[in-house]
C-alpha atoms as a PDB file:
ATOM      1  CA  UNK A   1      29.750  19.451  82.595  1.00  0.00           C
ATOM      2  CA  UNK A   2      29.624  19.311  78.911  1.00  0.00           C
ATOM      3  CA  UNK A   3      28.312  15.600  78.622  1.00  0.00           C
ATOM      4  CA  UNK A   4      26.087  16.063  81.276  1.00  0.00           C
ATOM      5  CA  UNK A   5      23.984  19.360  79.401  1.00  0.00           C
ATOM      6  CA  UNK A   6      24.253  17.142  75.818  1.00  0.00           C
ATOM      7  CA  UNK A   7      22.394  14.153  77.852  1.00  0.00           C
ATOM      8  CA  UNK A   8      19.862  16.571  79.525  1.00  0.00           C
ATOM      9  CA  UNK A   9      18.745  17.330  76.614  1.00  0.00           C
ATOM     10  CA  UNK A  10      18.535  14.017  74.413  1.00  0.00           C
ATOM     11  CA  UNK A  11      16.328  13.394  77.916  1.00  0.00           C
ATOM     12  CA  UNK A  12      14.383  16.515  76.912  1.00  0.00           C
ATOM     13  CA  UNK A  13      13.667  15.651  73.432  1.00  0.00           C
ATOM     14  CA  UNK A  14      13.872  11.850  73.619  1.00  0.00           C
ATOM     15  CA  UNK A  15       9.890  11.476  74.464  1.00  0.00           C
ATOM     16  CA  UNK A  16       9.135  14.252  71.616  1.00  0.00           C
ATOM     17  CA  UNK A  17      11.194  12.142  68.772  1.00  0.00           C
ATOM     18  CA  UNK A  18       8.723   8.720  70.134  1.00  0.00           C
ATOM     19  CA  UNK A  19       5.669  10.228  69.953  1.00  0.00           C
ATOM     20  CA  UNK A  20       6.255  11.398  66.550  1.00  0.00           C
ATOM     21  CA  UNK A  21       7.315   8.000  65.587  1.00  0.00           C
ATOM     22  CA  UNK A  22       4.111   6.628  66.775  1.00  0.00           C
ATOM     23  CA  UNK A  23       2.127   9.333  65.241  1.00  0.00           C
ATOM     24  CA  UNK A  24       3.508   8.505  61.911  1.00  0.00           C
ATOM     25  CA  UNK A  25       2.905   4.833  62.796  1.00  0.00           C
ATOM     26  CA  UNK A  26      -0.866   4.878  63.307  1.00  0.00           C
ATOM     27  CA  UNK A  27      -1.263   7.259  60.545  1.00  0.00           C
ATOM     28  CA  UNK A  28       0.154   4.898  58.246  1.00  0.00           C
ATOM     29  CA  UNK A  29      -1.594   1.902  59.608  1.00  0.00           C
ATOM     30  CA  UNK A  30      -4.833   4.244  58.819  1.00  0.00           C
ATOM     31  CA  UNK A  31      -4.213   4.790  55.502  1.00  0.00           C
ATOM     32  CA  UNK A  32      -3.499   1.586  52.977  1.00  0.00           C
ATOM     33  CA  UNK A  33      -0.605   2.064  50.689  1.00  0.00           C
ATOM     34  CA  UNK A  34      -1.495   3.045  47.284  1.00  0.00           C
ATOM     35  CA  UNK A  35       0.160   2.841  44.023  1.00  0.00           C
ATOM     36  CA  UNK A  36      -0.166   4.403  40.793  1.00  0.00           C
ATOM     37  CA  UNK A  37      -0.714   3.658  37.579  1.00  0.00           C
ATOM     38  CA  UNK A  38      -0.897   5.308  34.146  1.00  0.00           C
ATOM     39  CA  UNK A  39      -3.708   4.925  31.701  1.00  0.00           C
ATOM     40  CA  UNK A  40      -4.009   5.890  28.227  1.00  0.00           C
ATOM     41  CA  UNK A  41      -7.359   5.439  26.338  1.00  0.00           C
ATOM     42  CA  UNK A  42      -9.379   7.187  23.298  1.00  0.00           C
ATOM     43  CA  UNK A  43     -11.081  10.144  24.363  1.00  0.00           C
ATOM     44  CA  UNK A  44     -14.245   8.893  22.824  1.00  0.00           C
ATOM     45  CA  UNK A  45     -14.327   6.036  25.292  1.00  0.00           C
ATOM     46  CA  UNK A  46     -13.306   8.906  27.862  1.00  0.00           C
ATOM     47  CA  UNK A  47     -16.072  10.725  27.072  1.00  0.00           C
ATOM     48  CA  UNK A  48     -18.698   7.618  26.811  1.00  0.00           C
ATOM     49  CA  UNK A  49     -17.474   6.610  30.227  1.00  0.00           C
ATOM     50  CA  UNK A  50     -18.030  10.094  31.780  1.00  0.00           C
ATOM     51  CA  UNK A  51     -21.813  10.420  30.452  1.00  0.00           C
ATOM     52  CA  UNK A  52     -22.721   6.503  31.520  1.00  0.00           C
ATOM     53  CA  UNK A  53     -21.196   7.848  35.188  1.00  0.00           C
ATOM     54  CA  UNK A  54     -23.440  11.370  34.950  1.00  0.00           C
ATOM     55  CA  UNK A  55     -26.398   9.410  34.369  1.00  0.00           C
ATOM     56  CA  UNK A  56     -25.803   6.315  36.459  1.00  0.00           C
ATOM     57  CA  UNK A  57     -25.870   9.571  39.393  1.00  0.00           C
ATOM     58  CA  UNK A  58     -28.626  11.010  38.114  1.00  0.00           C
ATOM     59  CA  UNK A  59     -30.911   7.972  38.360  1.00  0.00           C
ATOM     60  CA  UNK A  60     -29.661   7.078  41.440  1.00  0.00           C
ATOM     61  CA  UNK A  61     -26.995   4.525  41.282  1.00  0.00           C
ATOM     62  CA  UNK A  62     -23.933   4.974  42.608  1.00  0.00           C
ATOM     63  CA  UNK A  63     -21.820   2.014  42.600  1.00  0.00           C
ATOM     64  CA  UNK A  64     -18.947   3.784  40.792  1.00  0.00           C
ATOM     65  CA  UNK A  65     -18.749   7.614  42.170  1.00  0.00           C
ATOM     66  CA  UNK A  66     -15.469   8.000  39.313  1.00  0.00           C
ATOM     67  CA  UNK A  67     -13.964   7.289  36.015  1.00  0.00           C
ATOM     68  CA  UNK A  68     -11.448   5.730  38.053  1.00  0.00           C
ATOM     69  CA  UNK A  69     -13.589   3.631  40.274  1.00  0.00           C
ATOM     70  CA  UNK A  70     -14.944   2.136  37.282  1.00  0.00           C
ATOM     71  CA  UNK A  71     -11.457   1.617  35.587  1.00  0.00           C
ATOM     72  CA  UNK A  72     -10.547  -0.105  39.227  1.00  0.00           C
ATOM     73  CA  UNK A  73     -13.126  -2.405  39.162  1.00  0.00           C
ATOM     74  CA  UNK A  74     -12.675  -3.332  35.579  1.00  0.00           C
ATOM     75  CA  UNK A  75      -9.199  -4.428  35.990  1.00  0.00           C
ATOM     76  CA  UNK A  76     -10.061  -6.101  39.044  1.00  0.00           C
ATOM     77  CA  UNK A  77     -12.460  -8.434  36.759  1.00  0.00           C
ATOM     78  CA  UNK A  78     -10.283  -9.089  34.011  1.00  0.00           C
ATOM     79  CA  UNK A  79      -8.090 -10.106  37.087  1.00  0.00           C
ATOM     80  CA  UNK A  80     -10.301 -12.464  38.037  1.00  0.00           C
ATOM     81  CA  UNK A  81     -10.744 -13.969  34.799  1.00  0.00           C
ATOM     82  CA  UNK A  82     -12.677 -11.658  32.687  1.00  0.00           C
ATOM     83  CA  UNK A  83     -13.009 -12.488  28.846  1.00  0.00           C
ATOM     84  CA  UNK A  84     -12.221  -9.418  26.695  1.00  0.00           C
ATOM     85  CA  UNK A  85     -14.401  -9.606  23.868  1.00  0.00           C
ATOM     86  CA  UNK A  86     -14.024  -5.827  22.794  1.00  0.00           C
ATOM     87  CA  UNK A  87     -11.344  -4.391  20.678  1.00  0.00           C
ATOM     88  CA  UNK A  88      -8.994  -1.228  21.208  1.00  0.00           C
ATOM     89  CA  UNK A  89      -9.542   1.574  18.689  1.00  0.00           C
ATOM     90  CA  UNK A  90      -7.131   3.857  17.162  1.00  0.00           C
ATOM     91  CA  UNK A  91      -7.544   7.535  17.687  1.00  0.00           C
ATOM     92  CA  UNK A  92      -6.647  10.769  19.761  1.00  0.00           C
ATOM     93  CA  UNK A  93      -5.507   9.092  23.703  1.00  0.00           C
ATOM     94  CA  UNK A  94      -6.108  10.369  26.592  1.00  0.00           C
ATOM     95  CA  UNK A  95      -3.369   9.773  30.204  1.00  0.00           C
ATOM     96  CA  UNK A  96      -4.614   9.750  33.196  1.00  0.00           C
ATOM     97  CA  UNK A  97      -3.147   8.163  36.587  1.00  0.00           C
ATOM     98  CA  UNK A  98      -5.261   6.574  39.268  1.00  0.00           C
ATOM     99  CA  UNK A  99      -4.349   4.838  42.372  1.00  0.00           C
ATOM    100  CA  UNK A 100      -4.669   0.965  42.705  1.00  0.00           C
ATOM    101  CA  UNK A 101      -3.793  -1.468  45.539  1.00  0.00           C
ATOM    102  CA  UNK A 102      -0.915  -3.631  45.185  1.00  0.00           C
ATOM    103  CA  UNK A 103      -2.143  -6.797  44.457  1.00  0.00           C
ATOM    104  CA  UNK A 104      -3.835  -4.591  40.990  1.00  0.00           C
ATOM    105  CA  UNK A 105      -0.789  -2.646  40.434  1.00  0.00           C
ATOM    106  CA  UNK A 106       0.926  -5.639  40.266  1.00  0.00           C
ATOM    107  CA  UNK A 107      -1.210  -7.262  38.175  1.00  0.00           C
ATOM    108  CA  UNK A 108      -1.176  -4.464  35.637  1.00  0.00           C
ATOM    109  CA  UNK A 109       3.136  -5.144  35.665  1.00  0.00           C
ATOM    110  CA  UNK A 110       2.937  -8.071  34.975  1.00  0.00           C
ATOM    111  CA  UNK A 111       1.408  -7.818  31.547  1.00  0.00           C
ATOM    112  CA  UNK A 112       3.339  -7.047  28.856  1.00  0.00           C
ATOM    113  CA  UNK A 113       5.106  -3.855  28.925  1.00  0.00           C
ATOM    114  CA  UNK A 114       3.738  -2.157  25.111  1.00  0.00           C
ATOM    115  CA  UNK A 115       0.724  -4.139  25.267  1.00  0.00           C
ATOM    116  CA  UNK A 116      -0.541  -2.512  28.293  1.00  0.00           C
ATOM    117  CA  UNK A 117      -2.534   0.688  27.434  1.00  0.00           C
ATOM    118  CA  UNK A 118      -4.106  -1.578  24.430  1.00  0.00           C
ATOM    119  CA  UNK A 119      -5.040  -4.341  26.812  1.00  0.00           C
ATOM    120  CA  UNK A 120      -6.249  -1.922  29.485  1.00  0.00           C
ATOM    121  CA  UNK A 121      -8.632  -0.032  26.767  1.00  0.00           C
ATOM    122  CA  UNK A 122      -9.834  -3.496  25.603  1.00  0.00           C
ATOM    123  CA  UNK A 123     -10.650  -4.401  29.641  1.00  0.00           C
ATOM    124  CA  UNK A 124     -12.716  -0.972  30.142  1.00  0.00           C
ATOM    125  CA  UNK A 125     -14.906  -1.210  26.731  1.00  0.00           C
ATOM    126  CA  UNK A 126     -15.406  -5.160  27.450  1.00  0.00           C
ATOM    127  CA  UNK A 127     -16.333  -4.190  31.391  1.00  0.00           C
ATOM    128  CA  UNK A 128     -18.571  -1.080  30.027  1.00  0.00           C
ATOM    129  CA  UNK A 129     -20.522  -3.457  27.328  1.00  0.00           C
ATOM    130  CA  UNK A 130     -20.904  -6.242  30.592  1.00  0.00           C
ATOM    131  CA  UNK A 131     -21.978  -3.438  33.304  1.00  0.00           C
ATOM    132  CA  UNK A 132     -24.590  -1.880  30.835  1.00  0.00           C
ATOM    133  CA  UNK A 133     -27.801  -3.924  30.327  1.00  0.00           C
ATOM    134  CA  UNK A 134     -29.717  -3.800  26.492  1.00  0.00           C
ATOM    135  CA  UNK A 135     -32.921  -1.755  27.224  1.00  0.00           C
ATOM    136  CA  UNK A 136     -35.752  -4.077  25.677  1.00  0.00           C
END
C-alpha cells in the first residue's frame, strides 16, 4: 500500500517537474549566455567617453546607447585586426565590469594576463580617436 501512495504521487508531480524543465529550457534558449569581464581605465578617459556618448544622444546618434556598448565594439575591432596607435596613460583607474559574448570574452583571455587593462585602455582611446571625425 506503501509503494503504491509513493508512485501516485511521483505520477502527481512527474508532469509539474517537465514543464519546469522546459520552462527553463526556452528561457535559456531566449537569452544568449553572457560573460563578464573587468575593465580598468583612467577616469579622464572615463569621463571623455561619457561626454562624447551625452552628445552623440543629444544630436541624434545613437549607435552606442553605453560606455559599455562602446567598450564592446572597440574590442570587437581590435579583434578584427585593429591597429592601436594610442598609448595608455598613468593616473587615478577606474573598474568597471560589462558583459561580452564568448567569442570576446575569450578573446580578452587570451591576451596576456598583466597586460590586459593597459592593452584594453590603449584599444578604447585608439577606437575613440577612429570613431570621432576632425571637424574642418
Amino acid at each position: 500500500m506503501e509503494l503504491h501512495a509513493r508512485s501516485k504521487r511521483k505520477e502527481v508531480l512527474a508532469p509539474l517537474a517537465t514543464a519546469s524543465e522546459t520552462a527553463g529550457e526556452k528561457r535559456a534558449e531566449k537569452d544568449t549566455p553572457r560573460y563578464s569581464i573587468t575593465v580598468r581605465y583612467d577616469t579622464l578617459l572615463y569621463d571623455t567617453l561619457q561626454n562624447m556618448i551625452r552628445s552623440a544622444h543629444t544630436a541624434q546618434d545613437f549607435t552606442y546607447t553605453s560606455l559599455a556598448d562602446f567598450i564592446r565594439a572597440a574590442l570587437r575591432a581590435y579583434k578584427d585586426g585593429m591597429v592601436l596607435t594610442e598609448l595608455d596613460q598613468s593616473g587615478h583607474k577606474i573598474e568597471t565590469s560589462l558583459r561580452v559574448e564568448r567569442d570576446l570574452w575569450l578573446f580578452y583571455k587570451s591576451l596576456p594576463g598583466r597586460m590586459r587593462s593597459k592593452i584594453l585602455e590603449r584599444v578604447i582611446r585608439t577606437f575613440m580617436r577612429q570613431s570621432t571625425v576632425p571637424c574642418d
